[in-house]
Protein backbone atom coordinates (compact mmCIF):
# COMPACT_ATOMS: atom_id res chain seq x y z
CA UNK A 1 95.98 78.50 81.54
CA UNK A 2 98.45 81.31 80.22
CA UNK A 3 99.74 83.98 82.88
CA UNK A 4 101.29 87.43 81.85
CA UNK A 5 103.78 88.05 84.71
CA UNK A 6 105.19 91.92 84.10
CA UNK A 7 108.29 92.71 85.52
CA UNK A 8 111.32 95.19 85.21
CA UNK A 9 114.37 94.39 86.76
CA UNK A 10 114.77 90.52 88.10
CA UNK A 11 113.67 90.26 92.26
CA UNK A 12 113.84 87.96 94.38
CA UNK A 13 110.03 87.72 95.16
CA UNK A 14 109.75 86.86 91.04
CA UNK A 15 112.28 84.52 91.06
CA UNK A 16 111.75 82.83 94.60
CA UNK A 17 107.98 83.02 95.12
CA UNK A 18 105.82 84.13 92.55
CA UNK A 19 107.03 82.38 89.20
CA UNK A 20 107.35 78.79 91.56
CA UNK A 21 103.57 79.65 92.91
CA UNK A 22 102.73 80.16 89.28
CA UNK A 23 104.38 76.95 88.25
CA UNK A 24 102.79 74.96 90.75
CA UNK A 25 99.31 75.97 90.03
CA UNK A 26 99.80 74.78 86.63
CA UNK A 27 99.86 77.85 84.65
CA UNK A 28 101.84 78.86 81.73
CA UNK A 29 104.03 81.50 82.04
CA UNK A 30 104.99 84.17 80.01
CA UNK A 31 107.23 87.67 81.33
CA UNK A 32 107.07 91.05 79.70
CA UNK A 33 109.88 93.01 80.05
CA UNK A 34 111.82 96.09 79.56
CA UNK A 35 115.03 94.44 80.50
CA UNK A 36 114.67 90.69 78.73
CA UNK A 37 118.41 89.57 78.99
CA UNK A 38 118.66 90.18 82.45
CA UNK A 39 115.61 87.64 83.22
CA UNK A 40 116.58 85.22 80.17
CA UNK A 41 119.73 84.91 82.19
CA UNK A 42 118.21 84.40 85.73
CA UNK A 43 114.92 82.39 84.34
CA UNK A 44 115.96 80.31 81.32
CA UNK A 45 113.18 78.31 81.59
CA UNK A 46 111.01 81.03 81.14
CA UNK A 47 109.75 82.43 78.14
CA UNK A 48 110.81 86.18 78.19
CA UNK A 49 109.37 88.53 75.62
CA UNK A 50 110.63 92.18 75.45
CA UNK A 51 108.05 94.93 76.07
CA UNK A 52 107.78 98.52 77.40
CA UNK A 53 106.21 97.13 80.62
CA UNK A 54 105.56 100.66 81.39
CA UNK A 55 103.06 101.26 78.78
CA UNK A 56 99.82 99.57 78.60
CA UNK A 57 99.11 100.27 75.30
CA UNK A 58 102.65 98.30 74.35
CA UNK A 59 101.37 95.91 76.93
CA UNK A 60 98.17 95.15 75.48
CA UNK A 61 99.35 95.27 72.08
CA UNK A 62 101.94 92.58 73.21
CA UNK A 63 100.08 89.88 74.23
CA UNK A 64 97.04 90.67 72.05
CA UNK A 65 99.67 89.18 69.26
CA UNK A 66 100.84 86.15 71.50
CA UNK A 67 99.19 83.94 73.21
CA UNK A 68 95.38 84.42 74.45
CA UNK A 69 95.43 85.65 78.56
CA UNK A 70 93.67 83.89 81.26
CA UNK A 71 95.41 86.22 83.91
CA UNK A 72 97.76 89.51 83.80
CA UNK A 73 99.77 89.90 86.93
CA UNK A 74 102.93 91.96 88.33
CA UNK A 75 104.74 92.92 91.72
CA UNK A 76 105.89 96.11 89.98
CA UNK A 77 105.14 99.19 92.31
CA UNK A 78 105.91 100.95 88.69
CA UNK A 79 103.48 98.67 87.22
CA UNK A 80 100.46 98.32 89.24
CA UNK A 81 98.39 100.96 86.81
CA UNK A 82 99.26 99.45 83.65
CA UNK A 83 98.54 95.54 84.54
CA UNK A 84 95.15 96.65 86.31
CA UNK A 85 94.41 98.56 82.48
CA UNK A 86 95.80 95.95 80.38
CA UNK A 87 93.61 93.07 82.62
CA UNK A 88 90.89 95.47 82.18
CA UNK A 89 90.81 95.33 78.74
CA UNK A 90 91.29 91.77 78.23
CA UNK A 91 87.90 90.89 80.75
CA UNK A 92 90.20 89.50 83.30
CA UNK A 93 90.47 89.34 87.18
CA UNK A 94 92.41 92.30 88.23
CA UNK A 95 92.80 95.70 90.58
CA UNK A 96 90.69 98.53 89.70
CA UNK A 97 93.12 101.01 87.75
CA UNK A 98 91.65 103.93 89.28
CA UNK A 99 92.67 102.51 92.71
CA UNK A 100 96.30 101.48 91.52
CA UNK A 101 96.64 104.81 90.40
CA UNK A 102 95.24 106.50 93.35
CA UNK A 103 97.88 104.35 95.56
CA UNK A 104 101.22 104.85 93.18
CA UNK A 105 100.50 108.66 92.81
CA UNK A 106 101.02 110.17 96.26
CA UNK A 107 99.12 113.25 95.76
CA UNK A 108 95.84 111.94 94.78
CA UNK A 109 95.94 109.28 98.00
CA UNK A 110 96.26 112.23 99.80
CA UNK A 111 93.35 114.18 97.44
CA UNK A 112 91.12 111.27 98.36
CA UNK A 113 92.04 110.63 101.84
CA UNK A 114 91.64 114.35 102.30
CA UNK A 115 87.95 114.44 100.98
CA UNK A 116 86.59 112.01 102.49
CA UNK A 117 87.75 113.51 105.97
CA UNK A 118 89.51 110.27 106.89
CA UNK A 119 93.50 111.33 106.82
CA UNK A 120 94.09 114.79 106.43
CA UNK A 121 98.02 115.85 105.23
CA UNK A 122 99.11 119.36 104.40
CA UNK A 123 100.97 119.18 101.18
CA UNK A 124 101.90 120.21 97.73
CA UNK A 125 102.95 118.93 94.25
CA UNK A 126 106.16 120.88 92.74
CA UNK A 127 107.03 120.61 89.28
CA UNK A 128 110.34 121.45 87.36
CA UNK A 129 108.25 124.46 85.72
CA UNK A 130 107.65 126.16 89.18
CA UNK A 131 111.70 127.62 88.96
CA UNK A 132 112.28 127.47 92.65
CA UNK A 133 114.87 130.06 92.98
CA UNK A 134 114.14 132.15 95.61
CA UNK A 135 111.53 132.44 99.08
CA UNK A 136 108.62 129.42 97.87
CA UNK A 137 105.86 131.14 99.75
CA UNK A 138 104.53 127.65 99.58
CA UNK A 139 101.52 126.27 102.07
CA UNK A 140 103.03 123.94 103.55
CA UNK A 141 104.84 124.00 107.41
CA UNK A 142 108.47 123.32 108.29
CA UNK A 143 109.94 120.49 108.83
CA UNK A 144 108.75 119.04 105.64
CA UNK A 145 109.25 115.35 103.74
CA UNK A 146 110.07 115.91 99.88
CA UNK A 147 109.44 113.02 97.65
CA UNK A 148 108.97 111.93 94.14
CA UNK A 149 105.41 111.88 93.63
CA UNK A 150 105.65 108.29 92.18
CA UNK A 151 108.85 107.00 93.97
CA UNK A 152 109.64 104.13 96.22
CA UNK A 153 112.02 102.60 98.27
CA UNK A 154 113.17 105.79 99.88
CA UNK A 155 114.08 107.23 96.72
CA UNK A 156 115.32 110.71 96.67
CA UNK A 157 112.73 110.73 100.10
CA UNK A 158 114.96 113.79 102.57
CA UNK A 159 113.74 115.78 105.27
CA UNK A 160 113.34 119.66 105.15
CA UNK A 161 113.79 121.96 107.36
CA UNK A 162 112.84 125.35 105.61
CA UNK A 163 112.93 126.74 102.07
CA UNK A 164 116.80 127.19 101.15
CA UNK A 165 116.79 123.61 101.85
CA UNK A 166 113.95 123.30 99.59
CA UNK A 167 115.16 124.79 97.11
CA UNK A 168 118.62 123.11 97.30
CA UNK A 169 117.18 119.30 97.52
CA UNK A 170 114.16 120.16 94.85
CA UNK A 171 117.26 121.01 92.49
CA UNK A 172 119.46 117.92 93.32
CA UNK A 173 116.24 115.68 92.57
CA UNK A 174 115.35 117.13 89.14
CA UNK A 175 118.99 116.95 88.68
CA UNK A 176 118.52 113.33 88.62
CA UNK A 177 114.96 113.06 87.82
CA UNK A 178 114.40 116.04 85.14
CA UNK A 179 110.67 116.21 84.26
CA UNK A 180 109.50 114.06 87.84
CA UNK A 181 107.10 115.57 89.83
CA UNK A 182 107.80 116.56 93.39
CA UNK A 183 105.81 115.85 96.54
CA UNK A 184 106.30 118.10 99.67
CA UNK A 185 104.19 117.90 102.58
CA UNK A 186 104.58 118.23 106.64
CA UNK A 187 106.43 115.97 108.61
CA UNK A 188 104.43 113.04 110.42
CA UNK A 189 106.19 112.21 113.58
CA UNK A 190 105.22 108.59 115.23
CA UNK A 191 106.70 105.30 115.05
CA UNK A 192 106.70 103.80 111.55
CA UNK A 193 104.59 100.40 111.13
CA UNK A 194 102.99 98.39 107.92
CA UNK A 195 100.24 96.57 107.93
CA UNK A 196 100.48 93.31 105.36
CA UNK A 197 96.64 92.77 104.26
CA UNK A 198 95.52 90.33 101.04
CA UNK A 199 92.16 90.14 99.20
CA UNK A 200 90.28 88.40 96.89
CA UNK A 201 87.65 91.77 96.25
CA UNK A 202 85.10 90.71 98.88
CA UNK A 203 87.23 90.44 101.71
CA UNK A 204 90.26 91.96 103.04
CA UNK A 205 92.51 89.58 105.25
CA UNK A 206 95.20 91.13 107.50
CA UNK A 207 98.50 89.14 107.37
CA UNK A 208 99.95 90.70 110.44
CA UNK A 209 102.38 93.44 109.60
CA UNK A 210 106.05 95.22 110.72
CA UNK A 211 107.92 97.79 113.49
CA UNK A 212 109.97 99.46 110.86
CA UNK A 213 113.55 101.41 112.30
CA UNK A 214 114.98 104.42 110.26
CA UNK A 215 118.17 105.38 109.80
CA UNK A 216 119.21 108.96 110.76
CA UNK A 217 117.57 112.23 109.42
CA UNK A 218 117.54 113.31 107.05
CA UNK A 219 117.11 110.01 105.37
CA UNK A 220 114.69 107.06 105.56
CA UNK A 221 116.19 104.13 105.39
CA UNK A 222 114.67 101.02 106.31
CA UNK A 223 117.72 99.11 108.52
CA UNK A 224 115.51 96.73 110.36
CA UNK A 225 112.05 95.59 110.74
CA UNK A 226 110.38 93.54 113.32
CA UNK A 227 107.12 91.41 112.30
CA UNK A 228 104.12 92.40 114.50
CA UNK A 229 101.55 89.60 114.61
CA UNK A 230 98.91 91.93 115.40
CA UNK A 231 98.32 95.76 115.46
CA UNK A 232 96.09 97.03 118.33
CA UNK A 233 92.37 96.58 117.30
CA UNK A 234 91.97 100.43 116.99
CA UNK A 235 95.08 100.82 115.00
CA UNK A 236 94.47 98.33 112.78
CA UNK A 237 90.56 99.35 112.11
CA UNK A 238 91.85 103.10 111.12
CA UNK A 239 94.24 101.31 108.88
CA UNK A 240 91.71 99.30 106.76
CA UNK A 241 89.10 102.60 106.65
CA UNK A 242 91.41 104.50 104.80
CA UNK A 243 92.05 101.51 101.99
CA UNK A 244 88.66 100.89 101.77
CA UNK A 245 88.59 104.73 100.66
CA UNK A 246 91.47 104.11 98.51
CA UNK A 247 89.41 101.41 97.24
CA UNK A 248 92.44 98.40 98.19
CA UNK A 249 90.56 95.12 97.87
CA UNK A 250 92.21 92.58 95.64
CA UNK A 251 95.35 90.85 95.78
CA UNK A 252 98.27 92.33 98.21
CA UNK A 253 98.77 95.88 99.57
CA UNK A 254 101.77 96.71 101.44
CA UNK A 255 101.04 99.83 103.58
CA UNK A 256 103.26 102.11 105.70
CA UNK A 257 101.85 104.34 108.29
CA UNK A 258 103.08 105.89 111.64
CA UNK A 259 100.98 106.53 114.75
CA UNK A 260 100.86 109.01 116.71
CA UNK A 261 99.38 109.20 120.13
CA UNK A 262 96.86 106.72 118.92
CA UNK A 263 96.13 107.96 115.86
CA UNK A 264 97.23 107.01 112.47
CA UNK A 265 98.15 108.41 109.44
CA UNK A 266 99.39 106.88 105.86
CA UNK A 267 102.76 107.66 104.71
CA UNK A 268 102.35 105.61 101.54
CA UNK A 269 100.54 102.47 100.34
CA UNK A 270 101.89 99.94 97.59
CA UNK A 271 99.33 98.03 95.96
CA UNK A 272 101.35 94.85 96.24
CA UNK A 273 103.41 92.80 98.42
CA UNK A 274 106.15 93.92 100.39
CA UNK A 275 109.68 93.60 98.97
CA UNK A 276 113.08 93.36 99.66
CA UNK A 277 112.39 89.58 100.91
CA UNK A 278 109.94 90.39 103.53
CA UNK A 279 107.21 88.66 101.13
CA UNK A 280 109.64 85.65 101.09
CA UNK A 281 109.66 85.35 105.04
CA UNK A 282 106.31 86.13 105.79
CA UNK A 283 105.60 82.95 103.58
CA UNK A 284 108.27 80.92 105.60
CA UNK A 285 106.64 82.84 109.03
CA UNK A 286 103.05 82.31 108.25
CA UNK A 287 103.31 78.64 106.85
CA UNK A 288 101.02 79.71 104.12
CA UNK A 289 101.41 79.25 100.41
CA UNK A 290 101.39 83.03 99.84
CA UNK A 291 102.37 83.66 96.34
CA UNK A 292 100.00 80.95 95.57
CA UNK A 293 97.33 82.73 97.10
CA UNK A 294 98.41 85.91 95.54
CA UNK A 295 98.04 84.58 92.40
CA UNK A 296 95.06 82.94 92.89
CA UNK A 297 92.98 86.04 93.50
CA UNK A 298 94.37 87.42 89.65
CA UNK A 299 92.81 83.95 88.72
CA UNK A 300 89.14 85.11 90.36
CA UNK A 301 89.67 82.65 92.86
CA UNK A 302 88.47 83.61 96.65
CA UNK A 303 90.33 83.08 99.31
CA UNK A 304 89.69 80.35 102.01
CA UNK A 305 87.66 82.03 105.12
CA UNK A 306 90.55 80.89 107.45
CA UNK A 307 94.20 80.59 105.79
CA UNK A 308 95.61 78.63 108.59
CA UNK A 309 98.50 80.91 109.10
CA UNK A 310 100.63 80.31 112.45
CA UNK A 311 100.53 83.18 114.91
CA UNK A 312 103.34 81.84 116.99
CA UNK A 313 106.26 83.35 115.55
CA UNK A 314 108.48 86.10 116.14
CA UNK A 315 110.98 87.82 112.72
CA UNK A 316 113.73 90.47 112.13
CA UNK A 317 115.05 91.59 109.11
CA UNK A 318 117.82 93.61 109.23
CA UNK A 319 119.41 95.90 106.24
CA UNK A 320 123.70 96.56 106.42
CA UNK A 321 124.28 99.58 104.73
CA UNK A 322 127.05 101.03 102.93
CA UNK A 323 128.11 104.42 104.82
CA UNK A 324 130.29 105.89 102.01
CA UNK A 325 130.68 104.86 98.14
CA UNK A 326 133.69 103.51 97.07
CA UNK A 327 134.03 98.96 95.44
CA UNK A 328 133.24 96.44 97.74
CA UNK A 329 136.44 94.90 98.26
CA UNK A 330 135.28 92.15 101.32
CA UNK A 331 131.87 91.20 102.35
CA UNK A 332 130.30 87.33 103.79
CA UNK A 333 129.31 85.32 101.27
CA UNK A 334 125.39 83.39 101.52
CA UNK A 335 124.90 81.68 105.01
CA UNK A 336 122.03 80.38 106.64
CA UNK A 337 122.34 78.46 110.29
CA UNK A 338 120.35 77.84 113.03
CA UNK A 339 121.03 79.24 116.46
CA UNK A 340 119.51 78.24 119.24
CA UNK A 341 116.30 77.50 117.69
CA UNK A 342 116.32 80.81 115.22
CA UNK A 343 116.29 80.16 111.87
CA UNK A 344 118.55 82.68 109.90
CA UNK A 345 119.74 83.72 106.36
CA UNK A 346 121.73 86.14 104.83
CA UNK A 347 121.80 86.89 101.19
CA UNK A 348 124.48 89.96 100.11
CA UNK A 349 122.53 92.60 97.56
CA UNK A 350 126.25 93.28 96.41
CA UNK A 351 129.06 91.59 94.63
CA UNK A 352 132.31 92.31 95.76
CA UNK A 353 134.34 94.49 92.79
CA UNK A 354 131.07 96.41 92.82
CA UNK A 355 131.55 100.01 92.19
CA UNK A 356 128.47 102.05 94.02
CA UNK A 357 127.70 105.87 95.06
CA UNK A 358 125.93 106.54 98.44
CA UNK A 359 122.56 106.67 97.32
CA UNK A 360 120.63 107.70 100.61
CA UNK A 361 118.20 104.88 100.17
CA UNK A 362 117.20 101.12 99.85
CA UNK A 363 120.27 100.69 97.10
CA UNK A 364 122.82 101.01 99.75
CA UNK A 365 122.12 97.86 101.18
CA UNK A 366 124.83 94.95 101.34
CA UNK A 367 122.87 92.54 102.33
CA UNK A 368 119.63 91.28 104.16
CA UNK A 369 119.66 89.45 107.12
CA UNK A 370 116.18 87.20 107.83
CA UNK A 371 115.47 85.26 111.09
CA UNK A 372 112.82 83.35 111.99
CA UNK A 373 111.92 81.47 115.51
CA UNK A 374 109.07 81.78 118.09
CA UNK A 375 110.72 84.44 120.54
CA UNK A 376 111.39 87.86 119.58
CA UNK A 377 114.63 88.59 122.19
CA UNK A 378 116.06 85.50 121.30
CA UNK A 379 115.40 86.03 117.24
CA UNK A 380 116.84 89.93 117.46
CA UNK A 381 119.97 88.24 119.64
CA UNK A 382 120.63 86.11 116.87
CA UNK A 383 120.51 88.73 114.10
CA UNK A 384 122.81 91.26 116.39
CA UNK A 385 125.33 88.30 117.02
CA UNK A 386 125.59 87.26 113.44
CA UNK A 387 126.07 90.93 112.47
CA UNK A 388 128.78 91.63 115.22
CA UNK A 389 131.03 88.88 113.18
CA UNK A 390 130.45 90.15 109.82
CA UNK A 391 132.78 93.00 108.05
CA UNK A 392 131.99 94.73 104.92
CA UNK A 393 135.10 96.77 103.17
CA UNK A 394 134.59 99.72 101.15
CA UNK A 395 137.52 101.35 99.40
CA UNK A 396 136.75 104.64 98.17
């Protein structure tokens, strides 16, 4: 059997979990990319075929001259839209398109949400046309979260506190981003949570889920997360109503939300699994094949009715980020040790000689710190201690 795996630039949830899974259930593997060297280099056992991953015409048109598709599959958040069309059109197993859309693009969640009375958010879409140059007279209160409308990962994601900031940060972004647009819409307060779910199009299975901590306004940066076994009944319930109205139902979803005083509200939802090797320890938490199972479901398969996942274990991630750009001159190398019964692993996200800006978001990490063990105070401990005897240099 021949599997399509689209990807842009190399992660470690490609490289470490889903091309292994893919391998292991026998399938042959081809990746589409927009960036082929940089996975010929990382998988040269692979074969890599140059594409514009973020077209699913070129997509179709690809493969419809290579080999014959049994199953079309990516962990792109960019690419959720164009594998669910381009699986579509070859008869396969895949996500509704409509649906990957309706996730990706933040103002039609909240369009559908919104209509069917199940999550209501006040909040508008900006464009570069709009010229905001003076008072915006917009409908929408203050404080207020800009966005992209199709970003991620914190990207170019600031607080607002009233229209000359508006204006100021709506300029920076299309600065960077000329043509993208712009999300702004009121300010949720409440403690920010995911829940991990994974379907097979009949059924929805919750995976358990994470406490995520912020860094500072005006920023969100993800610094740490805690793994939650299980959400309270009612939280979780209001959860999974509002991606059955999304229409979330095969394969992973990844979904951030906050609650407040018992009630919950979406901040976004990513039609796949969670990144920046959270995927990678819930596997190792769980003691399920995941990406095997993720996979499986783009194959048609169902899932089993219990996956036999452990519920006795406790996990941190934490994030160190750069506070100012400037090279990486020292930072810890790999290391993974156990202490006192909590497994942990570090992996830097830079090389030292590195050159970076401060970007505000996800790309200022150094490195990720996992832990694993069956006690929450002693696994957080673990990560604070390891962290206390690390140093990261940054010369301006």
């Amino acid at each position: 059997m021949q599997m399509y795996v689209l990807a842009l630039n190399p992660t470690d949830s490609v490289t470490e979990g889903f091309l292994p899974a893919a391998q292991r259930l026998g399938l042959g593997i081809t990746l589409l990319t927009d960036q082929p060297q940089a996975h010929r280099d990382r998988h040269p056992d692979i074969e890599v075929l140059e594409c514009n991953v973020r077209d699913h015409h070129a997509i179709i048109t690809r493969i419809s001259a290579h080999h014959t598709p049994d199953a079309i599959f990516s962990n792109s958040d960019h690419l959720q839209t164009q594998t669910a069309l381009a699986a579509d059109f070859f008869g396969l197993p895949g996500k509704n398109w409509r649906t990957a859309l309706r996730t990706k693009d933040k103002a039609q969640m909240r369009r559908r949400l919104a209509a069917a009375g199940v999550c209501t958010v006040r909040s508008v879409e900006l464009s570069p046309g709009q010229g905001l140059t003076g008072p915006t007279g917009l409908d929408i209160p203050y404080p207020c979260v800009l966005k992209p409308r199709e970003g991620v990962a914190s990207e170019d994601v600031v607080r607002v506190e009233g229209p000359s900031e508006l204006i100021h940060h709506t300029s920076q972004i299309w600065g960077r981003r000329p043509g993208a647009t712009l999300v702004a819409e009121e300010y949720l307060p409440g403690e920010l949570y995911t829940l991990e779910t994974l379907g097979d199009g009949e059924r929805l299975q919750v995976l358990g889920g994470f406490h995520t901590e912020l860094s500072a306004l005006p920023y969100f940066i993800e610094e740490r997360l805690s793994f939650v076994p299980a959400h309270p009944a009612p939280i979780t319930d209001q959860v999974l109503s509002q991606l059955r109205t999304l229409g979330v139902g095969l394969g992973a979803c990844h979904t951030e939300f906050v609650v407040d005083e018992g009630r919950v509200r979406l901040i976004e939802v990513n039609y796949r699994a969670i990144g920046d090797q959270c995927d990678l320890l819930l596997a190792e938490l769980l003691g399920i094949p995941l990406f095997d199972l993720i996979l499986s479901t783009h194959l048609g398969q169902p899932l089993p009715a219990d996956l036999a996942a452990r519920t006795d274990g406790a996990a941190t991630l934490a994030y160190p980020c750069a506070d100012r750009a400037g090279t990486l001159t020292a930072a810890p190398g790999p290391a993974e040790t156990t202490i006192g019964g909590v497994r942990l692993t570090y992996r830097p996200t830079r090389r030292t000689g590195e050159h970076h800006e401060l970007h505000h978001t996800n790309r200022d990490f150094l490195g990720i710190v996992r832990a694993i063990g069956t006690d929450q105070k002693a696994v957080d401990q673990a990560v604070d201690d390891f962290l206390a005897r690390q140093s990261w240099e940054i010369t301006p």
